[in-house]
C-alpha atoms as a PDB file:
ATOM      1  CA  UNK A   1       0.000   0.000   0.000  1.00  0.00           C
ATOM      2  CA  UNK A   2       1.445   2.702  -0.932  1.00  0.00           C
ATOM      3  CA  UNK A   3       2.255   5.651   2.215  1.00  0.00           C
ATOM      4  CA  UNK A   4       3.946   8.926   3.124  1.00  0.00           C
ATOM      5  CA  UNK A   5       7.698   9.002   2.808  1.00  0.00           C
ATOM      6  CA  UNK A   6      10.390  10.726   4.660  1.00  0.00           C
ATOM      7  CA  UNK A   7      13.073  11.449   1.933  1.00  0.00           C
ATOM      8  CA  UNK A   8      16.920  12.207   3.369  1.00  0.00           C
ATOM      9  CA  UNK A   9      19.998  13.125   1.538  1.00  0.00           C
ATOM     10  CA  UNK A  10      23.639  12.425   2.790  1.00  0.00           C
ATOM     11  CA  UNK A  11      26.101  13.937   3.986  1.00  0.00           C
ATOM     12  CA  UNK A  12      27.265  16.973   2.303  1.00  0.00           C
ATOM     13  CA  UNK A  13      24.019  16.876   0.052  1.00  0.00           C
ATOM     14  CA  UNK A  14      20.852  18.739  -1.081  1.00  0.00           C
ATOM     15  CA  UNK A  15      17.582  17.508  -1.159  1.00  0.00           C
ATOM     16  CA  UNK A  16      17.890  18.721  -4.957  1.00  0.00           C
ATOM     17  CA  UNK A  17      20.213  15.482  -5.347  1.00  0.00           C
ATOM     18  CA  UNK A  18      17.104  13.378  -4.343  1.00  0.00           C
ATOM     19  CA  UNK A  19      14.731  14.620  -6.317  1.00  0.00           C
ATOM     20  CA  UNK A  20      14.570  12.312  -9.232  1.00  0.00           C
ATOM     21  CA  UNK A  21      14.196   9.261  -7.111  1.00  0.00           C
ATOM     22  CA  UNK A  22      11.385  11.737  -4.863  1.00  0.00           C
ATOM     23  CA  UNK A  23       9.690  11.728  -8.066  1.00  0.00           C
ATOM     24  CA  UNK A  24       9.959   8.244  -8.804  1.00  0.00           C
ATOM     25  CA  UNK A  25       8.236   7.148  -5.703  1.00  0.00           C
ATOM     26  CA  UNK A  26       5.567   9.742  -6.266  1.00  0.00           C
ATOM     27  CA  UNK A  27       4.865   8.216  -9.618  1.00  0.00           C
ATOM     28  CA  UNK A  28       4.693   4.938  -7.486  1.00  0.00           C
ATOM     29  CA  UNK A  29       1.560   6.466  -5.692  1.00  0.00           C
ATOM     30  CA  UNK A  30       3.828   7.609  -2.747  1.00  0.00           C
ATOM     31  CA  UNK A  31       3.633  11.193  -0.509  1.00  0.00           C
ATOM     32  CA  UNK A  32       7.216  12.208  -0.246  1.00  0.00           C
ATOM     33  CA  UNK A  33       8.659  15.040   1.968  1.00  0.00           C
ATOM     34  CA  UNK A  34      12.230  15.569   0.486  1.00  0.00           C
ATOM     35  CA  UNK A  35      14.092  16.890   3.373  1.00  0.00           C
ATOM     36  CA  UNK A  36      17.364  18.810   3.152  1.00  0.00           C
ATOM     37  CA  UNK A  37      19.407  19.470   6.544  1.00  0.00           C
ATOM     38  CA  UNK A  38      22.839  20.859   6.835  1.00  0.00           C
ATOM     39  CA  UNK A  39      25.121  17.803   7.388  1.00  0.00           C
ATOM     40  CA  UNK A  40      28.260  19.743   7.968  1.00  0.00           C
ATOM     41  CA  UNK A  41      27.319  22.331   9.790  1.00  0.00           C
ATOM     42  CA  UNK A  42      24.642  21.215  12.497  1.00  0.00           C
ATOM     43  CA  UNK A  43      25.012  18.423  15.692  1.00  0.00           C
ATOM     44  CA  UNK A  44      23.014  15.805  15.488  1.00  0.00           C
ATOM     45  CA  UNK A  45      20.690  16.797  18.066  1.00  0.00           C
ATOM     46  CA  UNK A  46      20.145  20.224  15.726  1.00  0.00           C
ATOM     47  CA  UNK A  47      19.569  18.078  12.572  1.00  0.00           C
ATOM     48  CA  UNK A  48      17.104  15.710  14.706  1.00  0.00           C
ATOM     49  CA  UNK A  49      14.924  18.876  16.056  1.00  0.00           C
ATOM     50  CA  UNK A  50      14.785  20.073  12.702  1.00  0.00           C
ATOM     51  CA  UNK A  51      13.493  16.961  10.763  1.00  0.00           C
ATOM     52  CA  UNK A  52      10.980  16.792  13.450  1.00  0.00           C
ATOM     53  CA  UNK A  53       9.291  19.853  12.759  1.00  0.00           C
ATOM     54  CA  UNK A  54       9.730  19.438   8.948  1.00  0.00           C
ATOM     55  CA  UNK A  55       8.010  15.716   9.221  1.00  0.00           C
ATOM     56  CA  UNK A  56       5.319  17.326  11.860  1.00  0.00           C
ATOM     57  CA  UNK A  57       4.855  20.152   9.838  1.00  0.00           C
ATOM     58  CA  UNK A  58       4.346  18.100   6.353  1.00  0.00           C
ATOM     59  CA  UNK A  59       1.649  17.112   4.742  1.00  0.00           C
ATOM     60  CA  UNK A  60       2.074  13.369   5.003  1.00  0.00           C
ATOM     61  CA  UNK A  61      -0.989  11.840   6.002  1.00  0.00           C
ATOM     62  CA  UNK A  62      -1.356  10.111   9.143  1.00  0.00           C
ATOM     63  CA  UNK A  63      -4.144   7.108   8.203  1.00  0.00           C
ATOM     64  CA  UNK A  64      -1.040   5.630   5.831  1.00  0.00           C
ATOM     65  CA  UNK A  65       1.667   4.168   6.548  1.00  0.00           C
ATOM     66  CA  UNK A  66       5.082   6.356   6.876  1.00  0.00           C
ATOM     67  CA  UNK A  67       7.856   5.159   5.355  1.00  0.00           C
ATOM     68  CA  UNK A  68      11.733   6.246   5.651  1.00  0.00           C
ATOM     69  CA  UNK A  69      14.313   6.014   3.079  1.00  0.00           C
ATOM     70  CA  UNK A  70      17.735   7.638   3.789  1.00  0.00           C
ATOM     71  CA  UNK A  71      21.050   7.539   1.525  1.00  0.00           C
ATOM     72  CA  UNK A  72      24.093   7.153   3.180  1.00  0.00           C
ATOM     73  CA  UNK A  73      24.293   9.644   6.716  1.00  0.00           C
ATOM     74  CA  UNK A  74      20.822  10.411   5.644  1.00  0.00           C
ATOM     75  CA  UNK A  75      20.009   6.249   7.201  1.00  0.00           C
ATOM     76  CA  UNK A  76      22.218   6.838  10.541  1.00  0.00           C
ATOM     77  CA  UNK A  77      19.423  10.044  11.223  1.00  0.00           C
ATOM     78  CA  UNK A  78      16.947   7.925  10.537  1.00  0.00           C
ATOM     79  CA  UNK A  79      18.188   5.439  13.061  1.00  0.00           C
ATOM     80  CA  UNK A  80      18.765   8.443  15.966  1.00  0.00           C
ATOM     81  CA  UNK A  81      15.045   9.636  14.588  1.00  0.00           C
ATOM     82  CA  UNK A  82      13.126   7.113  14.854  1.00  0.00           C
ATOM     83  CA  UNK A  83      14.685   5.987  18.383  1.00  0.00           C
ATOM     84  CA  UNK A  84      13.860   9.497  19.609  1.00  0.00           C
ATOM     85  CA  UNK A  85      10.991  10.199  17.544  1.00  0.00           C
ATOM     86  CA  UNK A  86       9.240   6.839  16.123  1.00  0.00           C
ATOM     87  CA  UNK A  87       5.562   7.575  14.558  1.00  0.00           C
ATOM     88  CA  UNK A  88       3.064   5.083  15.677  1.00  0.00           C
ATOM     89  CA  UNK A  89       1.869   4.619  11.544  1.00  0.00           C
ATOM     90  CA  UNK A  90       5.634   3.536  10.736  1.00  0.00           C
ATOM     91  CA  UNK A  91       5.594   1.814   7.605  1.00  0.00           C
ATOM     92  CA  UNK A  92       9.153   0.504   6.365  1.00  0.00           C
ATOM     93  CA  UNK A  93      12.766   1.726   6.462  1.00  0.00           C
ATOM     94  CA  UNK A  94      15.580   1.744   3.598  1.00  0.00           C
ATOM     95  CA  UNK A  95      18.896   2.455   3.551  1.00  0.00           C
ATOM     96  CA  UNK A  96      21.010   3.387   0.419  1.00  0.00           C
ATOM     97  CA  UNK A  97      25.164   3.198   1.174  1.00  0.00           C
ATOM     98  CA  UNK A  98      24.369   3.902   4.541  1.00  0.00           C
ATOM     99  CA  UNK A  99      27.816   3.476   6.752  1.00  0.00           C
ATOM    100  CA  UNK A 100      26.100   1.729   9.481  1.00  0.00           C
ATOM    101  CA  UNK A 101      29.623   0.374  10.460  1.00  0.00           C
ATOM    102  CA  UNK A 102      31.301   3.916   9.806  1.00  0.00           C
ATOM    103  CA  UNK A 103      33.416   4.622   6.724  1.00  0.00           C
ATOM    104  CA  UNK A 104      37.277   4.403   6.005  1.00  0.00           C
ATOM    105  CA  UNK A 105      37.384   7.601   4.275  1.00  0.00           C
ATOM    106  CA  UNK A 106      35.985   8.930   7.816  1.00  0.00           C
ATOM    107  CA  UNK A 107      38.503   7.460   9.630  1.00  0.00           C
ATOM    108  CA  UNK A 108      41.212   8.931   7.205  1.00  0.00           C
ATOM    109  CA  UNK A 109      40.372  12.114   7.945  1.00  0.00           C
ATOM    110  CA  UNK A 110      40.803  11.430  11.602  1.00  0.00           C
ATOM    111  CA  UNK A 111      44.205   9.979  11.280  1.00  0.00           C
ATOM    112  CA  UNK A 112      45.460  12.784   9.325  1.00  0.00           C
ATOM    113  CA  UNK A 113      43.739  15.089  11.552  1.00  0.00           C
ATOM    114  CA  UNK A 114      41.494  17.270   8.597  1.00  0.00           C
ATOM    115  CA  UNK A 115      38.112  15.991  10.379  1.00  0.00           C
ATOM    116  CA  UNK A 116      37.059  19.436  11.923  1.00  0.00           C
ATOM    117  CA  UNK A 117      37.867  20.843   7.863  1.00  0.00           C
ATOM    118  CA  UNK A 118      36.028  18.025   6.071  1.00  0.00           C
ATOM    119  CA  UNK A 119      33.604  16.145   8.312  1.00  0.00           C
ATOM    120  CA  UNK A 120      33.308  18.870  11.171  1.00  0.00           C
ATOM    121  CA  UNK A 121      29.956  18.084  12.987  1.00  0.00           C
ATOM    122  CA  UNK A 122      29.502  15.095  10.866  1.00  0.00           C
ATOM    123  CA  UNK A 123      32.532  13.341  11.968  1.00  0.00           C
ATOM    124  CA  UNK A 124      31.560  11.402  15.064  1.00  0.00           C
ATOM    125  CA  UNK A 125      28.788   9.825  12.899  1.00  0.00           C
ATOM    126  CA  UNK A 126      30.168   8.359  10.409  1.00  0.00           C
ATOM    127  CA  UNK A 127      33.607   7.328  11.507  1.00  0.00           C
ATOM    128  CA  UNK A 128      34.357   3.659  12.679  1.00  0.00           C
ATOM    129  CA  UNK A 129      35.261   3.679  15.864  1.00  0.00           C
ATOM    130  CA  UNK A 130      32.051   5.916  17.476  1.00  0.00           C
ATOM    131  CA  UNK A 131      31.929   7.010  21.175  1.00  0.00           C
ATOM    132  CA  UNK A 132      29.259   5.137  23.079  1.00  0.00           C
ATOM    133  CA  UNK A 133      27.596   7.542  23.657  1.00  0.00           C
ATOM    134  CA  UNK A 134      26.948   8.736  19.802  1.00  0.00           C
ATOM    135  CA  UNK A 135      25.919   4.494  19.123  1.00  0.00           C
ATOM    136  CA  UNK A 136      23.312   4.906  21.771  1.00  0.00           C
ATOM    137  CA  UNK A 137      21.225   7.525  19.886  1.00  0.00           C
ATOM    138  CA  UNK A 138      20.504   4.729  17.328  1.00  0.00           C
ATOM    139  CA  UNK A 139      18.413   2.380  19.569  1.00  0.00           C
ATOM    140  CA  UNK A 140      17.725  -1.122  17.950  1.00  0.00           C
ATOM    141  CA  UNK A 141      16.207  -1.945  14.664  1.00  0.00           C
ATOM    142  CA  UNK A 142      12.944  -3.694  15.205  1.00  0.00           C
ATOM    143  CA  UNK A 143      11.225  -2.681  11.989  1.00  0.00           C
ATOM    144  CA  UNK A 144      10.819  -3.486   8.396  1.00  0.00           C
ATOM    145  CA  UNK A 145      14.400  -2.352   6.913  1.00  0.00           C
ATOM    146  CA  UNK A 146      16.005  -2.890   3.788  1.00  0.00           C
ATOM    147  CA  UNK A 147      19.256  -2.288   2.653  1.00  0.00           C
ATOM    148  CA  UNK A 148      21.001  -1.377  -0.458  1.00  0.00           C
ATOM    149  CA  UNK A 149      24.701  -1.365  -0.615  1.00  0.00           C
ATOM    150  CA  UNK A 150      26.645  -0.874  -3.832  1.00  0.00           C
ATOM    151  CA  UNK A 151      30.087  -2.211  -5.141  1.00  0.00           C
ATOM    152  CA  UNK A 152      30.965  -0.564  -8.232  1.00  0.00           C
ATOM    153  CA  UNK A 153      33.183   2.242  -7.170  1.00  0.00           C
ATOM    154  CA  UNK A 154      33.874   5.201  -9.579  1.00  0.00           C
ATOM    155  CA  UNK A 155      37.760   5.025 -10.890  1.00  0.00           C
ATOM    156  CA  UNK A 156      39.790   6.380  -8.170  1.00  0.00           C
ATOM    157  CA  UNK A 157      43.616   6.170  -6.775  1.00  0.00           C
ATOM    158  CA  UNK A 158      42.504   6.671  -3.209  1.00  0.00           C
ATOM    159  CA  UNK A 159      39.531   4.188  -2.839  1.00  0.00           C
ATOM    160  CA  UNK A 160      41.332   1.145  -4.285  1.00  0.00           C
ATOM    161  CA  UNK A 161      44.266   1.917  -1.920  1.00  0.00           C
ATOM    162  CA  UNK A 162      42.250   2.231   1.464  1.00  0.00           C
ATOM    163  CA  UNK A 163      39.673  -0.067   1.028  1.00  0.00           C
ATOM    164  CA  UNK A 164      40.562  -4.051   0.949  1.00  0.00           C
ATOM    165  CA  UNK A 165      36.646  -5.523   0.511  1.00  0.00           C
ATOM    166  CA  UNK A 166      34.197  -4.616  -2.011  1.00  0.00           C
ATOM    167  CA  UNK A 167      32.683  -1.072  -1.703  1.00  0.00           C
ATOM    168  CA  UNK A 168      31.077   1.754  -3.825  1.00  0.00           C
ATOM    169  CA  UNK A 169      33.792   4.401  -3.306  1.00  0.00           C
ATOM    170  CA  UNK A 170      32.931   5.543   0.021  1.00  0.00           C
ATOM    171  CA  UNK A 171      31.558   2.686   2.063  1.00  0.00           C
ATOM    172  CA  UNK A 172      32.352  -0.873   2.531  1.00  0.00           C
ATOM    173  CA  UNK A 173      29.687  -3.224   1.587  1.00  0.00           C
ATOM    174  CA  UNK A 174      30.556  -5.025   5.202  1.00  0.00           C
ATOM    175  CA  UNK A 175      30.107  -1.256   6.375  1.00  0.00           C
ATOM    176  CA  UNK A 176      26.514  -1.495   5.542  1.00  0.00           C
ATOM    177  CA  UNK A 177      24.960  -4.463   7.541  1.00  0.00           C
ATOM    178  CA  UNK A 178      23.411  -3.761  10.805  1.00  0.00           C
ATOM    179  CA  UNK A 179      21.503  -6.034  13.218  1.00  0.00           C
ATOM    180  CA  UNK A 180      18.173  -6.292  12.901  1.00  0.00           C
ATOM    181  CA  UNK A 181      18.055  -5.898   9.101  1.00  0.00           C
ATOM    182  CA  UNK A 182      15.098  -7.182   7.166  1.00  0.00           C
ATOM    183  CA  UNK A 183      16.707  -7.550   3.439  1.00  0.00           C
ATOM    184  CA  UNK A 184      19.919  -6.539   2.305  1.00  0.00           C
ATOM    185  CA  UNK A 185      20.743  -6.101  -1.698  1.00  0.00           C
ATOM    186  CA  UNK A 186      24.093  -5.681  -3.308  1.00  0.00           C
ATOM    187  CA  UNK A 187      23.843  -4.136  -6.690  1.00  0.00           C
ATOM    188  CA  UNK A 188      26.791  -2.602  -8.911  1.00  0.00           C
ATOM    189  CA  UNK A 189      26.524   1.219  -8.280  1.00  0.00           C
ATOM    190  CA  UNK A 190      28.410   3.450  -7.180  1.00  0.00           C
ATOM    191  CA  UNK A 191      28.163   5.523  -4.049  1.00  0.00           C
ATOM    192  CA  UNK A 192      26.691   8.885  -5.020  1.00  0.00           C
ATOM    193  CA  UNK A 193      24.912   7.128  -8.223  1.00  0.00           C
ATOM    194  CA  UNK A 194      22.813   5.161  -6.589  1.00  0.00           C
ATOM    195  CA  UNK A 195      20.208   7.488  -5.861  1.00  0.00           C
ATOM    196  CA  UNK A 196      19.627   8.318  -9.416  1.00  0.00           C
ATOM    197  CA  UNK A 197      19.453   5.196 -10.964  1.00  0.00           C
ATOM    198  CA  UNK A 198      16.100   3.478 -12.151  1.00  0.00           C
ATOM    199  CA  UNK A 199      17.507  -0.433 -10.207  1.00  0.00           C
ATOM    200  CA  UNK A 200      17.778   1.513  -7.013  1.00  0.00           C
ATOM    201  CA  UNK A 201      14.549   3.544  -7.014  1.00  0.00           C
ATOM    202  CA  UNK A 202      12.788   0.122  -8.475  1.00  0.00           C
ATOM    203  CA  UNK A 203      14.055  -1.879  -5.531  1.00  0.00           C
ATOM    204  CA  UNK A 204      12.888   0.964  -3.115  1.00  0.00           C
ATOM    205  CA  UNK A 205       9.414   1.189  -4.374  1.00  0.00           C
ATOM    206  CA  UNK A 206       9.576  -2.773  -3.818  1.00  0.00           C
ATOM    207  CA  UNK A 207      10.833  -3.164  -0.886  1.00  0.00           C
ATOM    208  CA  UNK A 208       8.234  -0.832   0.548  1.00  0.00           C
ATOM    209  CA  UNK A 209       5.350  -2.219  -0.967  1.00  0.00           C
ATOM    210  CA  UNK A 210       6.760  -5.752   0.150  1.00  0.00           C
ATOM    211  CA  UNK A 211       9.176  -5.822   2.707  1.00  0.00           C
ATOM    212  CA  UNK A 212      11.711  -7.505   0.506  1.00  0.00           C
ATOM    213  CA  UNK A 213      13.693  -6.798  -2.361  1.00  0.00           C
ATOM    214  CA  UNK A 214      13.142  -8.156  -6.013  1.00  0.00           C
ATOM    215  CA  UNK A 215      15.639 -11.376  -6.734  1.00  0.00           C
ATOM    216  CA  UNK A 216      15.281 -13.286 -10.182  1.00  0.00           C
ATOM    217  CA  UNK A 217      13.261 -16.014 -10.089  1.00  0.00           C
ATOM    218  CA  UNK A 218      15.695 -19.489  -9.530  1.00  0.00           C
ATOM    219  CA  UNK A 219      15.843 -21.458 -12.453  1.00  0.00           C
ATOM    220  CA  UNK A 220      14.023 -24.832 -12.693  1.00  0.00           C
END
């Protein structure tokens, strides 16, 4: 049945940069608020105050089920959201790159100390090795979520130096699990790509009319 969705970009994003797939799931039938936030510049608890009055304020209706789809820090605020602010329609969550497990390229900028320049609020979200007291915003997954990770990095010098596992330029795949998960989907994209192409958005609008992804059909 299709429902409301809550829309989030990542970090250092626009919600301009999901507005195709926005439109995609409104052609599905689906209410979308397209939220933009500023990742950089904002703590958490900011960001969190502020999606809450843009998701009260919206016009998503409340007899349908509300749905969350996040891409990449976009799907850690939806974890720290919903523990702090969890609707009692929620429908079904997706993540898209989402560094559940924190990123290398985080953790880079840590070790050569250029995290207050490039990550700056951001930083103690989407490193590896999070204080406790940062992993106890998320709370624990108990609902419908899927997750779609990607593994076909953009050409790059730095990626295919740091990372030693499959990845989409940014994030491990491994990066990407997280307890509790419904689904989880590997598909070739890349990083910032995925939210613009048609597989993605199809396996979105899927999983959230299903609570599973779409897998071929085994042969007989």
């Amino acid at each position: 049945m299709p429902g409301g969705v809550v829309l989030l970009h990542g970090f250092g994003g626009h919600s301009v940069q999901t507005a195709l797939l926005a439109r995609r799931l409104r052609h599905a039938g689906h209410t979308v608020a397209n939220i933009g936030y500023p990742s950089w510049r904002w703590p958490i608890d900011r960001v969190l105050d502020h999606l809450h009055r843009r998701i009260t304020a919206s016009s998503l209706d409340a007899g349908r089920p509300l749905h969350f789809i996040g891409h990449s820090m976009g799907g850690l605020l939806l974890r720290a959201y919903l523990a702090r602010h969890r609707p009692t329609n929620l429908g079904r969550v997706v993540m898209l790159g989402t560094p559940n497990g924190g990123s290398e390229l985080a953790d880079l900028a840590y070790r050569l100390r250029l995290h207050p320049l490039i990550l700056n609020q951001a930083g103690g979200l989407l490193r590896t090795q999070r204080e406790a007291a940062v992993e106890a915003l998320f709370g624990q997954v108990d609902y419908p979520l899927g997750i779609i990770a990607g593994n076909r990095p953009l050409p790059g010098f730095l990626p295919d130096l740091l990372f030693r596992a499959p990845h989409d330029g940014k994030v491990s795949v491994a990066a990407t699990h997280l307890a509790g998960q419904t689904d989880h989907l590997v598909l070739p994209v890349a990083h910032t790509a995925m939210i613009y192409t048609r597989p993605v958005a199809d396996q979105v609008i899927h999983f959230l009319g299903h609570g599973h992804f779409r897998r071929p059909m085994p042969e007989r």
